[in-house]
N, C-alpha and C. Protein backbone atom coordinates (compact mmCIF):
# COMPACT_ATOMS: atom_id res chain seq x y z
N UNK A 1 -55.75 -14.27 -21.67
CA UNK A 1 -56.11 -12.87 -21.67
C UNK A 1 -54.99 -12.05 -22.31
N UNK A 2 -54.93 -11.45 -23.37
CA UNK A 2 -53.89 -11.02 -24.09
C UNK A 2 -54.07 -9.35 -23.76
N UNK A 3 -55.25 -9.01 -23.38
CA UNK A 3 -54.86 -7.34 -23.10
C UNK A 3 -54.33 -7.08 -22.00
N UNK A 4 -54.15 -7.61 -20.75
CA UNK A 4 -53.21 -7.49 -19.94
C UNK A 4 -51.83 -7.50 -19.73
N UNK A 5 -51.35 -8.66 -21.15
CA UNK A 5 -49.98 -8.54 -21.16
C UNK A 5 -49.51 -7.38 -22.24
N UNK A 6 -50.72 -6.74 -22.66
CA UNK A 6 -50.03 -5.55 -23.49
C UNK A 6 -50.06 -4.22 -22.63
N UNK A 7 -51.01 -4.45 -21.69
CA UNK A 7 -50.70 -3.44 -20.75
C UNK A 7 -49.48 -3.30 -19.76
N UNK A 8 -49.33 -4.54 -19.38
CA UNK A 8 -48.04 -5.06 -18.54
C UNK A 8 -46.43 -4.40 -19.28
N UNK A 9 -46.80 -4.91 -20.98
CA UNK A 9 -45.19 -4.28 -21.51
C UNK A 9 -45.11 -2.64 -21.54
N UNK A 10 -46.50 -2.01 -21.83
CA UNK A 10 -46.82 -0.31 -21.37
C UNK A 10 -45.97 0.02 -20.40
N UNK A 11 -46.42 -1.22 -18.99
CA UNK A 11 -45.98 -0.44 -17.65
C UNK A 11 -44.68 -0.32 -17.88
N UNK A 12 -44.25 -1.42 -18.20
CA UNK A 12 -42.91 -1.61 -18.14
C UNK A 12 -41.80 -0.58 -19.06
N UNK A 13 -42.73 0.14 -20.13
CA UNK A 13 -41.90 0.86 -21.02
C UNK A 13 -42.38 2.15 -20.17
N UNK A 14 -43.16 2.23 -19.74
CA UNK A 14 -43.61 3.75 -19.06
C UNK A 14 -42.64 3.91 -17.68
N UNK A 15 -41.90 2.94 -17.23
CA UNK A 15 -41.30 3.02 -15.55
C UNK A 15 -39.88 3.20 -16.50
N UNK A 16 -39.30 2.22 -17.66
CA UNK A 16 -37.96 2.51 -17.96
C UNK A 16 -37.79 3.80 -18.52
N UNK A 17 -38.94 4.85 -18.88
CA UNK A 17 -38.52 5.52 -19.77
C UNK A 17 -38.63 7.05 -18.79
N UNK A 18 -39.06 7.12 -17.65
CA UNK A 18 -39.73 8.11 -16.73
C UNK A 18 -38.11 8.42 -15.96
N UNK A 19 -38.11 9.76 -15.68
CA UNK A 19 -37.23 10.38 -15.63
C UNK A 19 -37.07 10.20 -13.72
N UNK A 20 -38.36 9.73 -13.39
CA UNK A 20 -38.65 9.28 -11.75
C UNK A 20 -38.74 7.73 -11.42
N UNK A 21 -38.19 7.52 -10.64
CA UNK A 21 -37.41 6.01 -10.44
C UNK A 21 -39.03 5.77 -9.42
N UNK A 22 -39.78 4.47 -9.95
CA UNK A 22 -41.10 4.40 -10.00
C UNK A 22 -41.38 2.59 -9.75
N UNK A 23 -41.31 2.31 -8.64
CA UNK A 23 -41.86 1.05 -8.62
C UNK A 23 -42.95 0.55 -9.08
N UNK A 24 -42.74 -0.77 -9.99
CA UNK A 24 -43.83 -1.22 -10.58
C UNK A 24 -45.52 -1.19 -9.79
N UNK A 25 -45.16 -1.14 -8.63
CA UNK A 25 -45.95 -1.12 -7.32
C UNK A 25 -47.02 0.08 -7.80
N UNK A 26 -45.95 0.93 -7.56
CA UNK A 26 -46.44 2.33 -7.09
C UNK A 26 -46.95 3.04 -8.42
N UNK A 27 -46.59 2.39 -9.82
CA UNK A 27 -47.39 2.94 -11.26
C UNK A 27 -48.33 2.31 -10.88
N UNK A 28 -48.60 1.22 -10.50
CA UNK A 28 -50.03 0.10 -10.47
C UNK A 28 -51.07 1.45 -9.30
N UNK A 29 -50.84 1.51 -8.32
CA UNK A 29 -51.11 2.38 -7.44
C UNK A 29 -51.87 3.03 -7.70
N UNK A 30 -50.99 4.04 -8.54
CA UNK A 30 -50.68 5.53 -9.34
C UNK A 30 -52.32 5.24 -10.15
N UNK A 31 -52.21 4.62 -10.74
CA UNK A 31 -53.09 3.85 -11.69
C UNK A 31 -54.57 3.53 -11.17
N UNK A 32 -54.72 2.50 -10.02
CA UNK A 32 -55.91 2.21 -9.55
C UNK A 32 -56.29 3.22 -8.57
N UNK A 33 -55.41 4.66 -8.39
CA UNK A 33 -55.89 5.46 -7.51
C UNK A 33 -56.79 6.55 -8.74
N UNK A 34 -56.08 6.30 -9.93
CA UNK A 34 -57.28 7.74 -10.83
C UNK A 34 -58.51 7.04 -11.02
N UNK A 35 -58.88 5.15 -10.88
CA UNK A 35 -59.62 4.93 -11.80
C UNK A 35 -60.71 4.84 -10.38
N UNK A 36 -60.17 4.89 -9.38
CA UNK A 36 -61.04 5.09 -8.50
C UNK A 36 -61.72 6.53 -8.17
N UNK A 37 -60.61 7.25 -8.26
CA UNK A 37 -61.50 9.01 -8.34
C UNK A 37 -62.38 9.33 -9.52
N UNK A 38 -62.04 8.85 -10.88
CA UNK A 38 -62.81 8.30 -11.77
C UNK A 38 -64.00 8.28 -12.07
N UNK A 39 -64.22 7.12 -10.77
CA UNK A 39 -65.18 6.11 -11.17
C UNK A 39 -66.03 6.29 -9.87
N UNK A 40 -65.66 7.22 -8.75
CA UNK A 40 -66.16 7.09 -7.40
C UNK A 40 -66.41 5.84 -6.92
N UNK A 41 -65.44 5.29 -6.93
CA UNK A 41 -65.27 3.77 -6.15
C UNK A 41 -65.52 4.13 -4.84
N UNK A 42 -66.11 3.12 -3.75
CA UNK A 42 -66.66 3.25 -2.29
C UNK A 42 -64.76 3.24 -1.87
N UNK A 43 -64.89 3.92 -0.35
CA UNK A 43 -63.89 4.22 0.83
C UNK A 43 -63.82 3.38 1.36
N UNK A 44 -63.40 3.85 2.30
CA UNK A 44 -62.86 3.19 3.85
C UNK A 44 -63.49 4.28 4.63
N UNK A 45 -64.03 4.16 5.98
CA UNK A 45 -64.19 5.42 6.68
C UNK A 45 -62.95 6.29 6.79
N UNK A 46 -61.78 5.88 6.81
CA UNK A 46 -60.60 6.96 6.39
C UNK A 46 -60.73 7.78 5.39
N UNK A 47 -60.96 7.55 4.70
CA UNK A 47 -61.45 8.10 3.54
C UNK A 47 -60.34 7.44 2.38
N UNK A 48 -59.55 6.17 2.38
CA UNK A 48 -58.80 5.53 1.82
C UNK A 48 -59.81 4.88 0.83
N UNK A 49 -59.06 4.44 -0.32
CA UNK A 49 -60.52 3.57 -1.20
C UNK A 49 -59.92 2.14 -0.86
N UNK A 50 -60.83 1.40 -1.07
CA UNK A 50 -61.12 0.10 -0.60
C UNK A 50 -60.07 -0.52 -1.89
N UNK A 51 -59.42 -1.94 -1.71
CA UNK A 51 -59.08 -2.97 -2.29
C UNK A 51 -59.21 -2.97 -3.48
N UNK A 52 -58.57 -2.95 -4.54
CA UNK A 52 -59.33 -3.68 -5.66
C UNK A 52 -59.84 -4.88 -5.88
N UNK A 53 -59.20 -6.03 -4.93
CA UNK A 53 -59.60 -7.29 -4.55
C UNK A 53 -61.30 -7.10 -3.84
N UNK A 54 -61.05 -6.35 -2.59
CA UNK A 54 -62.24 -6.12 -1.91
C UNK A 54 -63.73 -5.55 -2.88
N UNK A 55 -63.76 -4.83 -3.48
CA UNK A 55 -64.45 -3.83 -4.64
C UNK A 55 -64.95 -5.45 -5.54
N UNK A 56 -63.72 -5.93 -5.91
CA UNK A 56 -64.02 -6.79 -6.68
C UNK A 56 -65.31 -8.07 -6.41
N UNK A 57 -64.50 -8.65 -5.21
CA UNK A 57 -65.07 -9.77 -4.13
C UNK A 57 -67.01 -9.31 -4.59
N UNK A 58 -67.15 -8.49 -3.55
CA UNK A 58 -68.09 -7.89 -3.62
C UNK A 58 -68.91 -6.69 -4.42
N UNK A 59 -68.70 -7.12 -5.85
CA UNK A 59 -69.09 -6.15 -6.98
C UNK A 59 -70.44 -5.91 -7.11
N UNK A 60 -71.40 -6.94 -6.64
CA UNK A 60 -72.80 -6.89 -6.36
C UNK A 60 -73.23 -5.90 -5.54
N UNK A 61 -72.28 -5.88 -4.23
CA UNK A 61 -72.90 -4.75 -2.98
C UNK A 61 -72.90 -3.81 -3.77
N UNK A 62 -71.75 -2.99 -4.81
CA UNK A 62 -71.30 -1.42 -5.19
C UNK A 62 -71.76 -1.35 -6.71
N UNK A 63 -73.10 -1.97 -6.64
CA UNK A 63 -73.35 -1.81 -8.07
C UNK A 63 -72.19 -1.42 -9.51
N UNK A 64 -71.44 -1.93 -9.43
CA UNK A 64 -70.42 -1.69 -10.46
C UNK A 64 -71.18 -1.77 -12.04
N UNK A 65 -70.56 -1.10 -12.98
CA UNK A 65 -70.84 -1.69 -14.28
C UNK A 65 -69.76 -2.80 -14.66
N UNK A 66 -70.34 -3.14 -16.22
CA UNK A 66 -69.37 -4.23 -16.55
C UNK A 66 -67.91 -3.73 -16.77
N UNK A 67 -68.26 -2.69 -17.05
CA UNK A 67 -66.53 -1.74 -17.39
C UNK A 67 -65.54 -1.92 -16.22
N UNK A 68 -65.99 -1.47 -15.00
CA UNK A 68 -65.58 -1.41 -14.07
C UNK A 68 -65.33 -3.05 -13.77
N UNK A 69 -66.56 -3.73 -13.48
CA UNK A 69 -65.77 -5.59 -13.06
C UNK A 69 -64.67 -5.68 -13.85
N UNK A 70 -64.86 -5.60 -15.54
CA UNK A 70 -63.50 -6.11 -16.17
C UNK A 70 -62.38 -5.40 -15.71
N UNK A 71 -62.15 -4.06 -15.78
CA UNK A 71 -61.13 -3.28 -15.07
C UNK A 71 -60.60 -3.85 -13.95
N UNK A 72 -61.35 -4.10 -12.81
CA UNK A 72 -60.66 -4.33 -11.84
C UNK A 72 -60.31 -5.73 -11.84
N UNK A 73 -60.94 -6.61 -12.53
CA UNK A 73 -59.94 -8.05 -12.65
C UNK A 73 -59.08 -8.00 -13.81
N UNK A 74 -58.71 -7.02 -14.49
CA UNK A 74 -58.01 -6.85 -15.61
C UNK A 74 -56.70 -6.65 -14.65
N UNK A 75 -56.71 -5.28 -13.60
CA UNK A 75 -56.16 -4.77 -13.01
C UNK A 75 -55.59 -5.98 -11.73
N UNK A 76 -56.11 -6.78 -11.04
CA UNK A 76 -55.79 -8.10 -10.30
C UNK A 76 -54.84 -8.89 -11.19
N UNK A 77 -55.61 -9.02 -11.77
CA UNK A 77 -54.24 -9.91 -12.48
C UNK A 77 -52.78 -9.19 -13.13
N UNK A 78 -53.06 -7.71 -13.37
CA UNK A 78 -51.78 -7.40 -13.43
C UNK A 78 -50.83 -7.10 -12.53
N UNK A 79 -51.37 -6.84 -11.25
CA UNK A 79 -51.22 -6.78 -9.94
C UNK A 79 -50.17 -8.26 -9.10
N UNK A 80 -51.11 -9.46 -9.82
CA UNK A 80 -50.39 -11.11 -9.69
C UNK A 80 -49.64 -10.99 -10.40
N UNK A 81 -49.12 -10.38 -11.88
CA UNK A 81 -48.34 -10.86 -12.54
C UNK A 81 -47.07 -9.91 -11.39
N UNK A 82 -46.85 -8.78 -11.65
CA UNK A 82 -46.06 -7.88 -11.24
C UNK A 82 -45.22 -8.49 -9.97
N UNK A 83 -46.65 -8.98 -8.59
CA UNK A 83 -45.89 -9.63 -7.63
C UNK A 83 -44.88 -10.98 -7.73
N UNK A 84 -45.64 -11.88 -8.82
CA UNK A 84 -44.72 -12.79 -9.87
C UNK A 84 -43.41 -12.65 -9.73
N UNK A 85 -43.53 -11.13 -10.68
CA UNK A 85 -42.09 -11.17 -10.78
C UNK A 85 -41.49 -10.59 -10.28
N UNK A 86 -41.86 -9.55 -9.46
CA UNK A 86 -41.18 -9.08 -8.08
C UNK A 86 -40.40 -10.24 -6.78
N UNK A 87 -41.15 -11.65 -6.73
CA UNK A 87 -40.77 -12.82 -6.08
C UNK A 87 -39.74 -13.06 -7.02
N UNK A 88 -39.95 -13.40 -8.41
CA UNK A 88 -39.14 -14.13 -8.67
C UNK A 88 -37.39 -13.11 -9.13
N UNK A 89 -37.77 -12.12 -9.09
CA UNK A 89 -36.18 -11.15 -9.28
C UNK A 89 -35.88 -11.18 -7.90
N UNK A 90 -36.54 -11.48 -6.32
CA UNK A 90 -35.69 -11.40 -5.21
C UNK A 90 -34.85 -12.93 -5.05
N UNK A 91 -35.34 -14.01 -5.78
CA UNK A 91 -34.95 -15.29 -5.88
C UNK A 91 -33.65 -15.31 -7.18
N UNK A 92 -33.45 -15.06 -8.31
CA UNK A 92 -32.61 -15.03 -8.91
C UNK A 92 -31.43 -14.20 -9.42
């Protein structure tokens, strides 16, 4: 999948270059929180939005389009990569 790792070097030039000290975490966040106001992705009765994993799992229940499935496994896997290497910078 090659458009994820061009999004991945984005994040990465968008957190070094931001004048606000921004965990890779919290751009990802930042990120799956507009595409959910967006997109009116389903809640939580909190009124929190659900998982992107969860949303995903079950893309059939929330009638998603295809835009949206690819997004959010576009978005999972950049999510795995990030924790990747978040493990692997507390190890070396």
């Amino acid at each position: 999948m090659q458009r994820p790792n061009q999004v991945f070097k984005l994040i990465n030039a968008h957190i070094t270059t931001t004048t606000i000290v921004m965990t890779q975490h919290d751009f990802l966040r930042e990120i799956y929180n507009d595409f959910c106001i967006k997109h009116d992705m389903p809640k939580h009765r909190d009124g929190g939005y659900l998982s992107a994993g969860d949303i995903n799992y079950a893309s059939n229940k929330y009638c998603l389009t295809k835009h949206q499935k690819d997004w959010l496994q576009a978005f999972l896997v950049l999510w795995a990569r990030v924790e990747e290497q978040s493990y692997m910078e507390a190890f070396c």
